[in-house]
N, C-alpha and C. Protein backbone atom coordinates (compact mmCIF):
# COMPACT_ATOMS: atom_id res chain seq x y z
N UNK A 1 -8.30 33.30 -16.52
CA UNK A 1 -6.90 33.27 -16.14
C UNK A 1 -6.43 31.82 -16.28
N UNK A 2 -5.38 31.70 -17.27
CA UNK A 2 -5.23 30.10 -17.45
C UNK A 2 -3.71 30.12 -16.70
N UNK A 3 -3.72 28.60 -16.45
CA UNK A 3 -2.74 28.29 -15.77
C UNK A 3 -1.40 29.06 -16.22
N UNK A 4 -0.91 28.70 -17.89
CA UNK A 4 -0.02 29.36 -18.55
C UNK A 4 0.04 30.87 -18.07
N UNK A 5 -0.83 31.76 -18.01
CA UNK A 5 -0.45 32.65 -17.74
C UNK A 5 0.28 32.99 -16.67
N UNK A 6 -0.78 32.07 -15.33
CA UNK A 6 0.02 32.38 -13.91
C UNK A 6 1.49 31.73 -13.97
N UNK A 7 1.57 31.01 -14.48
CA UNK A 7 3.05 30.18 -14.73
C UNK A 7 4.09 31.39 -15.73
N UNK A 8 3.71 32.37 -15.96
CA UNK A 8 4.21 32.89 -17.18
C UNK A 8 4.73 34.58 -15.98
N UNK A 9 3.92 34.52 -15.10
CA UNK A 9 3.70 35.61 -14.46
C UNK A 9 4.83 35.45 -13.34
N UNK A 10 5.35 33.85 -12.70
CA UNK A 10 6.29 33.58 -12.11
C UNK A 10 7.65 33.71 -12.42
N UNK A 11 7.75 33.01 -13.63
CA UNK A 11 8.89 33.29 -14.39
C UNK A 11 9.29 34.80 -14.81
N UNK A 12 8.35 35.91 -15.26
CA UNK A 12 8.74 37.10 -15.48
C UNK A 12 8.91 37.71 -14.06
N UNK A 13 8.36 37.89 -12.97
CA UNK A 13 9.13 38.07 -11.27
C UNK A 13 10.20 37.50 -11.31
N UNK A 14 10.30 36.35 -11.14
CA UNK A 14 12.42 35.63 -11.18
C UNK A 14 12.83 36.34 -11.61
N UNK A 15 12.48 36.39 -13.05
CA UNK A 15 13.70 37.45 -14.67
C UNK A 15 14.25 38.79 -13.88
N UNK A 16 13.03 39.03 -13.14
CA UNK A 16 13.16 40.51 -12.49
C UNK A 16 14.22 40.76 -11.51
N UNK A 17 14.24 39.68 -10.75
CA UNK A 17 14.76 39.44 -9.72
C UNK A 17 16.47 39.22 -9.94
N UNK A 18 16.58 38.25 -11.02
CA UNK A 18 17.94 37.44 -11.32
C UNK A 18 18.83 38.78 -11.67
N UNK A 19 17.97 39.52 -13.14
CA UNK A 19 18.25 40.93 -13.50
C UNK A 19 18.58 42.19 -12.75
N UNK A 20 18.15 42.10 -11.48
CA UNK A 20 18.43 42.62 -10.59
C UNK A 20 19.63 42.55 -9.70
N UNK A 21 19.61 41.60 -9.77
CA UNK A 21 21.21 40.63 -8.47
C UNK A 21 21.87 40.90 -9.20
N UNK A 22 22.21 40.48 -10.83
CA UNK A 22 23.45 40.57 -11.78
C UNK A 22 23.75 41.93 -11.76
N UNK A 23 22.83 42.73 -11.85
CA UNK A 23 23.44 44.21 -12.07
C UNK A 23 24.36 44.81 -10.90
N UNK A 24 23.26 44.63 -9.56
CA UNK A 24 23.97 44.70 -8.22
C UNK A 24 25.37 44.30 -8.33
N UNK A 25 25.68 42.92 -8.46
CA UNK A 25 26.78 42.18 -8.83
C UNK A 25 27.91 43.13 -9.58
N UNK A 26 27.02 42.90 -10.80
CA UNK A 26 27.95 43.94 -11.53
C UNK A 26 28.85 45.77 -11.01
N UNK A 27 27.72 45.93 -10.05
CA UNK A 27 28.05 47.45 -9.35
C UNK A 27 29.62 47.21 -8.73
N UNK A 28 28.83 45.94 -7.81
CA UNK A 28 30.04 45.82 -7.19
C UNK A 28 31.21 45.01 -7.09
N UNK A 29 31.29 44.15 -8.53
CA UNK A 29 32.68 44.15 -8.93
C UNK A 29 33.46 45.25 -9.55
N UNK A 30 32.61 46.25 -10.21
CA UNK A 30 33.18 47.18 -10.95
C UNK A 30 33.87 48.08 -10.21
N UNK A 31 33.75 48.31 -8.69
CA UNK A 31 34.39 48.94 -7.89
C UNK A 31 35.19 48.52 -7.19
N UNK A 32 35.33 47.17 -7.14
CA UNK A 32 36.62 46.11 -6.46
C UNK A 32 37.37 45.97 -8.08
N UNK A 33 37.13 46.14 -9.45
CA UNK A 33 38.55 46.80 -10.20
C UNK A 33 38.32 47.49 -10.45
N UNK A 34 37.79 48.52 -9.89
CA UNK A 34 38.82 50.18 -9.82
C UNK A 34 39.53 50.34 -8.50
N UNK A 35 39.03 49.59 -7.16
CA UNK A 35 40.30 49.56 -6.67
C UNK A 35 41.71 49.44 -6.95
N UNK A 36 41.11 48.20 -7.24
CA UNK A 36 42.50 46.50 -7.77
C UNK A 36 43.55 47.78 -9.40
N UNK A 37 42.51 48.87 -9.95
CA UNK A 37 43.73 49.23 -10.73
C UNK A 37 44.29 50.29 -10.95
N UNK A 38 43.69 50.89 -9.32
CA UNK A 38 44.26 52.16 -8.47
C UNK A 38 45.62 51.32 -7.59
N UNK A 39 45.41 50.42 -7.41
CA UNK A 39 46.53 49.87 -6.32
C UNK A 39 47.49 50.12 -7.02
N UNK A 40 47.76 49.59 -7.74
CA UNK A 40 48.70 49.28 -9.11
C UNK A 40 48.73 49.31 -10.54
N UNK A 41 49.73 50.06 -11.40
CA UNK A 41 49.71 50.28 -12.12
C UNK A 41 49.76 49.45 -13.43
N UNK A 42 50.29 48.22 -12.58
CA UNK A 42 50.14 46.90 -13.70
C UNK A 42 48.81 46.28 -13.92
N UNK A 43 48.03 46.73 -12.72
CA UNK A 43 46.78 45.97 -12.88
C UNK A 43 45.70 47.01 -13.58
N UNK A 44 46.00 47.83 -14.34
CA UNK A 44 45.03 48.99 -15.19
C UNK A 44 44.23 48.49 -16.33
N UNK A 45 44.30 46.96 -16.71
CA UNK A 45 43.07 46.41 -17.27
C UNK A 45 42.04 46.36 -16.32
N UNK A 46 42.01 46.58 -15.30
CA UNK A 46 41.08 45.94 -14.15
C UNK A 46 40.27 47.60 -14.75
N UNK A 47 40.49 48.56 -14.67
CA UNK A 47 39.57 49.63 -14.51
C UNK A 47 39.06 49.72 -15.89
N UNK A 48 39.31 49.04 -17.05
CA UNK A 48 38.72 49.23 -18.16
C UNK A 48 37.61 48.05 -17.98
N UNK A 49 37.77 46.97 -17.49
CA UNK A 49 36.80 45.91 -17.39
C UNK A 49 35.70 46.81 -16.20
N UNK A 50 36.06 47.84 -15.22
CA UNK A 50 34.52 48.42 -14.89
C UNK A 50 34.13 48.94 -15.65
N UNK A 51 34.73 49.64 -16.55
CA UNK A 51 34.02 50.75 -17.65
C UNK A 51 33.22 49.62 -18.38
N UNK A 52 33.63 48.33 -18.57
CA UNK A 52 32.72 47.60 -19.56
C UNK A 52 31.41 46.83 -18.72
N UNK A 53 31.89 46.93 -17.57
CA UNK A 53 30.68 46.65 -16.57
C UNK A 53 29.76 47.71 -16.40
N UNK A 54 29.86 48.92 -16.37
CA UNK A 54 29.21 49.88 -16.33
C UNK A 54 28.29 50.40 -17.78
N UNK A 55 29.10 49.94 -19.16
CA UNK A 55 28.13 49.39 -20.06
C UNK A 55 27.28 48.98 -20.07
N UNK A 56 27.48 47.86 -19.45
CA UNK A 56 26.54 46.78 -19.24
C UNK A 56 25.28 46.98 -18.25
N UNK A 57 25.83 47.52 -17.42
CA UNK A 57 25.14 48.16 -16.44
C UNK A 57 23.91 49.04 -16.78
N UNK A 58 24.27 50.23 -17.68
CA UNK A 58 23.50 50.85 -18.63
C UNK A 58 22.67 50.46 -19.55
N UNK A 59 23.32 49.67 -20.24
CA UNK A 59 22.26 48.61 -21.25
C UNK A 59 21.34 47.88 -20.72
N UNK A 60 21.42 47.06 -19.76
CA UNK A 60 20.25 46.66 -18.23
C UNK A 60 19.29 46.96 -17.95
N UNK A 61 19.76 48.30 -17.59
CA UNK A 61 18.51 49.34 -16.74
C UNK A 61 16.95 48.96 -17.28
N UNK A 62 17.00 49.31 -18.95
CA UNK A 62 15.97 48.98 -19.77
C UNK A 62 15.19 48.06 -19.41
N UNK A 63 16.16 47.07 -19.72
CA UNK A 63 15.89 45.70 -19.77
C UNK A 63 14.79 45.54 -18.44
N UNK A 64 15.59 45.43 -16.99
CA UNK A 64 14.94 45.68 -16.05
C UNK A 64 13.74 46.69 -15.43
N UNK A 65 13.52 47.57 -15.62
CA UNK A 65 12.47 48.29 -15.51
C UNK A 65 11.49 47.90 -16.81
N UNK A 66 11.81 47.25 -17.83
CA UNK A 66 10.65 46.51 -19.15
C UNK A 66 10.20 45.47 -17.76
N UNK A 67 11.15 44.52 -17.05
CA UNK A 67 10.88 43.37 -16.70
C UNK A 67 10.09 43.46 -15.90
N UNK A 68 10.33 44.48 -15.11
CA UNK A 68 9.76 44.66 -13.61
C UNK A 68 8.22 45.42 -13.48
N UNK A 69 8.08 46.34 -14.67
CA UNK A 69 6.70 46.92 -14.59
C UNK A 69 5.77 45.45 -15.43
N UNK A 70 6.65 44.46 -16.06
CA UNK A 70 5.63 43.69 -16.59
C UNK A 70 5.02 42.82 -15.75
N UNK A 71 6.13 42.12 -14.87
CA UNK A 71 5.71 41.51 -13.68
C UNK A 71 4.65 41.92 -13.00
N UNK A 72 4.95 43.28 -12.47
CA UNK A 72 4.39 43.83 -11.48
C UNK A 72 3.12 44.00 -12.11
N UNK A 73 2.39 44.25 -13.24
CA UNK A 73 1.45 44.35 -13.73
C UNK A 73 0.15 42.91 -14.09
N UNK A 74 1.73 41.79 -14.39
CA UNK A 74 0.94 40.86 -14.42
C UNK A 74 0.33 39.78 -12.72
N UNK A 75 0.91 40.21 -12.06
CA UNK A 75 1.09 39.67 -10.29
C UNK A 75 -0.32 40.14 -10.06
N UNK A 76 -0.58 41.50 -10.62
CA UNK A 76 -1.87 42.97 -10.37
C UNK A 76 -2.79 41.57 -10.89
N UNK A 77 -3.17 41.34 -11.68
CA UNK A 77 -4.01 40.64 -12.65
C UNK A 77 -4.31 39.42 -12.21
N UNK A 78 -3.47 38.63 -11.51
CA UNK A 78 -3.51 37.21 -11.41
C UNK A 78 -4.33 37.51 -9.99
N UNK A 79 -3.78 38.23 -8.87
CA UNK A 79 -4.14 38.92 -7.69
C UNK A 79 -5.74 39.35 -7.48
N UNK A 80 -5.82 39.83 -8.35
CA UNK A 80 -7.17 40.63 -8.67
C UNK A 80 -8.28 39.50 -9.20
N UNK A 81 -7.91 38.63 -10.38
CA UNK A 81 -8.81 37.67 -10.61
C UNK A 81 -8.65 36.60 -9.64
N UNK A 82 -7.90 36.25 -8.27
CA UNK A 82 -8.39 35.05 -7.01
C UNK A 82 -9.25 36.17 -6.21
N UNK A 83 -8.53 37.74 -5.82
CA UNK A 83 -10.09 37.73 -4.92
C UNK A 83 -11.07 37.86 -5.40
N UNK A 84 -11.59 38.71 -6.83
CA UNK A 84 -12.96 38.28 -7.22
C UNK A 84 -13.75 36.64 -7.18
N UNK A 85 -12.65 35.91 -6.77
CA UNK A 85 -13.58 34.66 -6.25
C UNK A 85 -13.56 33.80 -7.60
N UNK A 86 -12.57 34.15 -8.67
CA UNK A 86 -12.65 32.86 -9.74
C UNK A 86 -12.01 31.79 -9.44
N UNK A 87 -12.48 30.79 -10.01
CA UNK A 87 -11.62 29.28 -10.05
C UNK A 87 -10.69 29.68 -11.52
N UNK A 88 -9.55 29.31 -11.26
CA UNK A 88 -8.34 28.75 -12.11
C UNK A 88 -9.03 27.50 -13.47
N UNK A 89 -8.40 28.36 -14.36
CA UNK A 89 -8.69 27.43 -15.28
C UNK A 89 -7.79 26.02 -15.72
C-alpha cells in the first residue's frame, strides 16, 4: 500500500462528498425556482432553470454512485491492509 494510493483514496471520499452537497444544493435551489416562478408570472425563467437543474441532477447520479462505491472500496483496502499489521510504504 503506497502512500499515493492512500492519498488517492482521500481525495476520491472528498469527490464523493463535494458531489454530493452540489447535487443536494442543486435539489434545493430547483425548488426555491419553482416557487419564485409559481409566484409570478414574469419570473417563469426561474422554473425552466429547475428543469435544467434537474438535468443536471440526473446526469450526477452516475457520476456519484461511480464515486462513492470507488471510495468506499478503496477506504475497504487501505483499512484492511493497517489491521493486518503492515507498515506504510
Amino acid at each position: 500500500m503506497t502512500a499515493s494510493y492512500r492519498r488517492w483514496t482521500v481525495v476520491i471520499t472528498w469527490a464523493a462528498v463535494v458531489v454530493a452537497a452540489l447535487m443536494a444544493f442543486a435539489l434545493v435551489m430547483s425548488i426555491v425556482f419553482l416557487v419564485w416562478a409559481d409566484q409570478d408570472t414574469r419570473n417563469a425563467a426561474y422554473g425552466y432553470l429547475a428543469l435544467v437543474l434537474w438535468v443536471g441532477i440526473a446526469a450526477g447520479v452516475p457520476v456519484l454512485i461511480a464515486v462513492t462505491i470507488s471510495a468506499r472500496d478503496m477506504r475497504r483496502r487501505v483499512r484492511e491492509w493497517s489491521r493486518a499489521g503492515n507498515t506504510p510504504f
